[in-house]
Protein backbone atom coordinates (compact mmCIF):
# COMPACT_ATOMS: atom_id res chain seq x y z
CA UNK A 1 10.05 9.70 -11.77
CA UNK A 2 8.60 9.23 -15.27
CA UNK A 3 5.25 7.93 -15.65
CA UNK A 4 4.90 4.85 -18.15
CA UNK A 5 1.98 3.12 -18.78
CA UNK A 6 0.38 0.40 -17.03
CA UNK A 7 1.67 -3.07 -17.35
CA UNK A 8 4.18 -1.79 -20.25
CA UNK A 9 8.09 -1.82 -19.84
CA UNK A 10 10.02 -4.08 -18.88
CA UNK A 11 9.33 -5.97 -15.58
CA UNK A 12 11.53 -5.54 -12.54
CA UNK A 13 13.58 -8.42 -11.52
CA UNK A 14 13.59 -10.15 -7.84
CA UNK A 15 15.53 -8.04 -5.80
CA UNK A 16 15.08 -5.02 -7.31
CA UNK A 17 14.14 -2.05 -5.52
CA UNK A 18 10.72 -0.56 -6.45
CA UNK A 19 9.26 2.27 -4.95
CA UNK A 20 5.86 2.50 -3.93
CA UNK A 21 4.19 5.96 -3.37
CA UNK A 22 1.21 7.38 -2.75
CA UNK A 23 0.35 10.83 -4.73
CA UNK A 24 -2.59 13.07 -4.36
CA UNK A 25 -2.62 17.00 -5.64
CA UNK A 26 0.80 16.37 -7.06
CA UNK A 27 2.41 15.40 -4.26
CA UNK A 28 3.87 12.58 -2.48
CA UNK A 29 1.97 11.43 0.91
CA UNK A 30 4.25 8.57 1.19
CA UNK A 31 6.92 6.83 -0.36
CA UNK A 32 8.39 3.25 0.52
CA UNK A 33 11.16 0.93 -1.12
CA UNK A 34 10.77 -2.98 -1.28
CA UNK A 35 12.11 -5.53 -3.10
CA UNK A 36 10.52 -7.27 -6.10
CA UNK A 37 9.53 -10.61 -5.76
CA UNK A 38 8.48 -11.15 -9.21
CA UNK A 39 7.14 -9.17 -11.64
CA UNK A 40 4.43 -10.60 -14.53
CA UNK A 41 4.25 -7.30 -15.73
CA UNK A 42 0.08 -6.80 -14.93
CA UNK A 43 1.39 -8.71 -11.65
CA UNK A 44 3.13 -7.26 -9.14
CA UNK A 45 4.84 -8.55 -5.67
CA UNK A 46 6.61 -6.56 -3.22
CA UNK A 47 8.43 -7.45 -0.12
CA UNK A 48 8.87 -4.98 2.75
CA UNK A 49 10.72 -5.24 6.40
CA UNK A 50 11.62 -3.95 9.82
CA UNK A 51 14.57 -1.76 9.02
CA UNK A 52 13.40 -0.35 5.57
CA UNK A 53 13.38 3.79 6.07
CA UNK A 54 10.54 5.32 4.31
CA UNK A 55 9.24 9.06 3.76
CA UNK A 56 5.73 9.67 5.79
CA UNK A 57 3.38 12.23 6.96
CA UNK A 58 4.27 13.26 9.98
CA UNK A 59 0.85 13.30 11.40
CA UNK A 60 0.84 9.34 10.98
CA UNK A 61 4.38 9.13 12.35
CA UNK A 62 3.42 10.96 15.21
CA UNK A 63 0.15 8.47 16.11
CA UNK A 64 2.82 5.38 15.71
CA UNK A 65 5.74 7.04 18.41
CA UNK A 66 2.70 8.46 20.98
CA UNK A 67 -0.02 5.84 20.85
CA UNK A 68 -2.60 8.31 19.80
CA UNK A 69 -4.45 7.89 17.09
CA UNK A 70 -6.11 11.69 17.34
CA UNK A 71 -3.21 12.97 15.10
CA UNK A 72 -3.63 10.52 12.45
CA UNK A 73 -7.22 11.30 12.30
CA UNK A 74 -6.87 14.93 12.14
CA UNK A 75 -4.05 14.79 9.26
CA UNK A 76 -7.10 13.62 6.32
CA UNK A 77 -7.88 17.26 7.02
CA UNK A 78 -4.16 18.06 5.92
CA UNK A 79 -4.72 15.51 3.04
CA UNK A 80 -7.52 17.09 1.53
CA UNK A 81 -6.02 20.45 1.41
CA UNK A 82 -2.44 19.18 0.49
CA UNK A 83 -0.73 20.95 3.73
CA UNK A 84 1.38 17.95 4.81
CA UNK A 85 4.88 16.98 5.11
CA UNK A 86 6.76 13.96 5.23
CA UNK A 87 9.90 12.94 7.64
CA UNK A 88 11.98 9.55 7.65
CA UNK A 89 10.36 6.51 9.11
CA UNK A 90 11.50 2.98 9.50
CA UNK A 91 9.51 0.76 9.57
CA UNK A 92 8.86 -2.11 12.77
CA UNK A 93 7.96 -5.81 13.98
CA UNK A 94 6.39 -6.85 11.12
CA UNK A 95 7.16 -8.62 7.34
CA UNK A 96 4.82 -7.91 4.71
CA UNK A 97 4.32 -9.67 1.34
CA UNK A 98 2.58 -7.37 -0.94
CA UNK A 99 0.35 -7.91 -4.51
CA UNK A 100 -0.12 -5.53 -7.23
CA UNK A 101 -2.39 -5.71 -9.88
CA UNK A 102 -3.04 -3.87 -13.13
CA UNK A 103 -6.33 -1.55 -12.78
CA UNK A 104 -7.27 -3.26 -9.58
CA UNK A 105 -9.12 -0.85 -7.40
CA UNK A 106 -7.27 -2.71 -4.52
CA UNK A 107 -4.01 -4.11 -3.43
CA UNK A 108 -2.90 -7.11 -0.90
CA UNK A 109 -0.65 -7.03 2.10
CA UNK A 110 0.43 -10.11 3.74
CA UNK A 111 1.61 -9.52 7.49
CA UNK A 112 3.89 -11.92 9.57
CA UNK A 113 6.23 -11.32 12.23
CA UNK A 114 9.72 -11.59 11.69
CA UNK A 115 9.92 -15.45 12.80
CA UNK A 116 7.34 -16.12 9.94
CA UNK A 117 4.36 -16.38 11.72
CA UNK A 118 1.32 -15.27 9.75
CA UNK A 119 -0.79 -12.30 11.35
CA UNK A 120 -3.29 -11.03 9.02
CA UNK A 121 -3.79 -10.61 5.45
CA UNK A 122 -4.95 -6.45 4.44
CA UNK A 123 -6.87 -5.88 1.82
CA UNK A 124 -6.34 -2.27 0.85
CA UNK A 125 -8.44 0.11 -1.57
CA UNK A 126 -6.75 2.53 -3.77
CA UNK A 127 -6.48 3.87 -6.59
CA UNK A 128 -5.22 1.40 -9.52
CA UNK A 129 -1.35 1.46 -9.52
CA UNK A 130 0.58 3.54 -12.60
CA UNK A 131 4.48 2.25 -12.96
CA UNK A 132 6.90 4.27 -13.03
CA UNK A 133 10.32 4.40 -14.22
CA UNK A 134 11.66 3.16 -10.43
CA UNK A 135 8.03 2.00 -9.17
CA UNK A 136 4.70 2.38 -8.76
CA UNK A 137 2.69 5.54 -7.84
CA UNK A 138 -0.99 4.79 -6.16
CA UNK A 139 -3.37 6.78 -3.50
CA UNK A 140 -4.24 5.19 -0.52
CA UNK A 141 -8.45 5.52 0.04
CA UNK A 142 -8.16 4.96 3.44
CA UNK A 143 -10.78 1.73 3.90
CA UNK A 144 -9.47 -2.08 4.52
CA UNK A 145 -10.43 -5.36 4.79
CA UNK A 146 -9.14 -7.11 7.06
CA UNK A 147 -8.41 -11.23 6.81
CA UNK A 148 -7.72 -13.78 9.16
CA UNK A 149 -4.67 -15.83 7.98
CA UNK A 150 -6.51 -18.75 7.29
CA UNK A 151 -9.69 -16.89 5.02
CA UNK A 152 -11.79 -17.80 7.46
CA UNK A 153 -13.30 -14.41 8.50
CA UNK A 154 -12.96 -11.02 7.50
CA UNK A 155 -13.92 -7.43 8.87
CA UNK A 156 -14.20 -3.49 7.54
CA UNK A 157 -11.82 -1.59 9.18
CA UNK A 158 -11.56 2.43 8.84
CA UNK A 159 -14.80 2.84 7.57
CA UNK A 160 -15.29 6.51 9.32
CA UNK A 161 -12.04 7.54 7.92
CA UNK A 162 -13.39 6.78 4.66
CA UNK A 163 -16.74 8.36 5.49
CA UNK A 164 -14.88 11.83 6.43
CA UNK A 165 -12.55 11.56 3.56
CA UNK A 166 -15.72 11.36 1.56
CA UNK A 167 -16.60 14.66 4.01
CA UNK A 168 -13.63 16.27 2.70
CA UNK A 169 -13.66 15.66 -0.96
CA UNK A 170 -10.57 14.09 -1.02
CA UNK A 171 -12.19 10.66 -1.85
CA UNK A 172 -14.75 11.36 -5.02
CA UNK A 173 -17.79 10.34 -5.82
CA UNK A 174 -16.22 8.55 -8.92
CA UNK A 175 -13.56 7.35 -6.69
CA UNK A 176 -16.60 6.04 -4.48
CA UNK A 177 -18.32 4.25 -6.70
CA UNK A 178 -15.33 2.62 -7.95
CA UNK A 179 -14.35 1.55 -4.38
CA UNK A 180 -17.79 0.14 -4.20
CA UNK A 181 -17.06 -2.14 -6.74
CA UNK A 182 -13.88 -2.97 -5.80
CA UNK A 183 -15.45 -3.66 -2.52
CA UNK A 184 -17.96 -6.03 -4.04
CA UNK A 185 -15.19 -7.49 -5.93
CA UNK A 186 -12.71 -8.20 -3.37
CA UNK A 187 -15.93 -10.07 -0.67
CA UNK A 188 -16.82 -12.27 -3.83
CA UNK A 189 -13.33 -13.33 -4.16
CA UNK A 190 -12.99 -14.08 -0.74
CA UNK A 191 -16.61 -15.98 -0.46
CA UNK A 192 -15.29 -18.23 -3.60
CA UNK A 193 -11.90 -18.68 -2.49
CA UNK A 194 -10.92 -17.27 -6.25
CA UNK A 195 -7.96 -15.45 -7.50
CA UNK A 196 -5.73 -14.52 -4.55
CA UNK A 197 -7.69 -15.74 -1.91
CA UNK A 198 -7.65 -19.34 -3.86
CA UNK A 199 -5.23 -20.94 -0.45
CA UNK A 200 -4.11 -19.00 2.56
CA UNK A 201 -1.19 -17.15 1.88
CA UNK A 202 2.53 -18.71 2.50
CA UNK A 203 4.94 -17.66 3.90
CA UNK A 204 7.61 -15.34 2.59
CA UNK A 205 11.34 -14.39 4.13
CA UNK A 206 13.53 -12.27 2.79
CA UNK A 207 16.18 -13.34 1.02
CA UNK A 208 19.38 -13.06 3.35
CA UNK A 209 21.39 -11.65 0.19
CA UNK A 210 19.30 -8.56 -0.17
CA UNK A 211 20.42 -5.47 1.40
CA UNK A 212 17.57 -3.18 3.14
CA UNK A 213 16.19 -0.87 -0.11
CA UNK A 214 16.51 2.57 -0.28
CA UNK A 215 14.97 5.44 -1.31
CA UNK A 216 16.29 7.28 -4.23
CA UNK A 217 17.36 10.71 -3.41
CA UNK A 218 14.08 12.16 -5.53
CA UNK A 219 11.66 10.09 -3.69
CA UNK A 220 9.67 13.08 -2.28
CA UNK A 221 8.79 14.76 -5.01
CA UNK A 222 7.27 14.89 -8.49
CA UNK A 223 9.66 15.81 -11.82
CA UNK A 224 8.16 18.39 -14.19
């Protein structure tokens, strides 16, 4: 997958598949199709549902089939020192509407379940988003905020993760103070009811025409 630059290119249409994938030491952690929504170019929005197969670690995968979040925990250790691998995973119960923004220092996630019914709205801290040829390419930074449907309340959630990640060098101290800021950013937003937090979110279903996305056969790995 060819790196362009951000916001350049031309924008994907609705329905188009575009893969979104985590990369740290030149390697994938985690790749996932979805479906455009739209596509402003700067502005990005994804949907993603139960049935879509995806390429995880298998630490996390292992957490989701046992219950027990020890193995996710331990696998940052496997992050920082770039001894994972991935396996197929589809992915469950939930519909997510998703918001990408040029050189944002976070992304939104919109869950429901599958009747429509809003759950929670994720606010998730990353590094900014680079397109790609089929996508976008990003690094999850492990810390969320988590919003009640209605923007009435909010809480910090995986805040030690982040703290040992910090532990293990694989979040920075540039990356840190950035996710400060974004931090900062994102709870001023909120408190104002500004940019995407302007209304609760609505809801979003599929669109029965669109087949379940899938990975391209490359997914997994970075061309040289």
């Amino acid at each position: 997958m060819t790196p362009v630059a951000p916001g350049t290119g031309a924008p994907f249409a609705p329905g188009a598949t575009v893969v979104r994938r985590d990369i740290h030491l030149d390697k994938v952690w985690s790749a996932q199709p979805h479906r455009a929504i739209s596509d402003t170019g700067t502005l990005l929005e994804l949907g993603y549902w139960p049935g879509i197969s995806a390429l995880a670690p298998t630490t996390w995968t292992t957490a989701l089939r046992t219950g027990d979040d020890t193995s996710r925990k331990n696998g940052l250790a496997n992050l920082a020192a770039g001894t994972w691998e991935l396996e197929p995973w589809a992915w469950r119960h939930t519909v997510l509407r998703s918001r990408f923004e040029t050189g944002e220092w976070f992304s939104l996630h919109h869950f429901q379940t599958t009747a429509g019914e809003p759950l929670r709205l994720y606010v998730n801290f990353e590094r900014p988003a680079v397109r790609t040829r089929t996508g976008i390419d990003t690094l999850d930074l492990l810390v969320d905020l988590v919003v009640e449907p209605d923007l009435s309340s909010a809480k910090w959630k995986d805040e030690d993760e982040y703290a040992h990640g910090r532990r293990l060098g694989f979040i920075t101290d540039d990356d840190h103070r950035l996710v400060e800021q974004a931090r900062e950013r994102a709870l001023g937003l909120l408190q104002d009811r500004a940019g995407p937090f302007a209304a609760p979110w609505p809801t979003w279903t599929p669109d029965p025409a669109w087949p379940l996305p899938v990975l391209p056969d490359d997914a997994g790995r970075l061309r040289r």
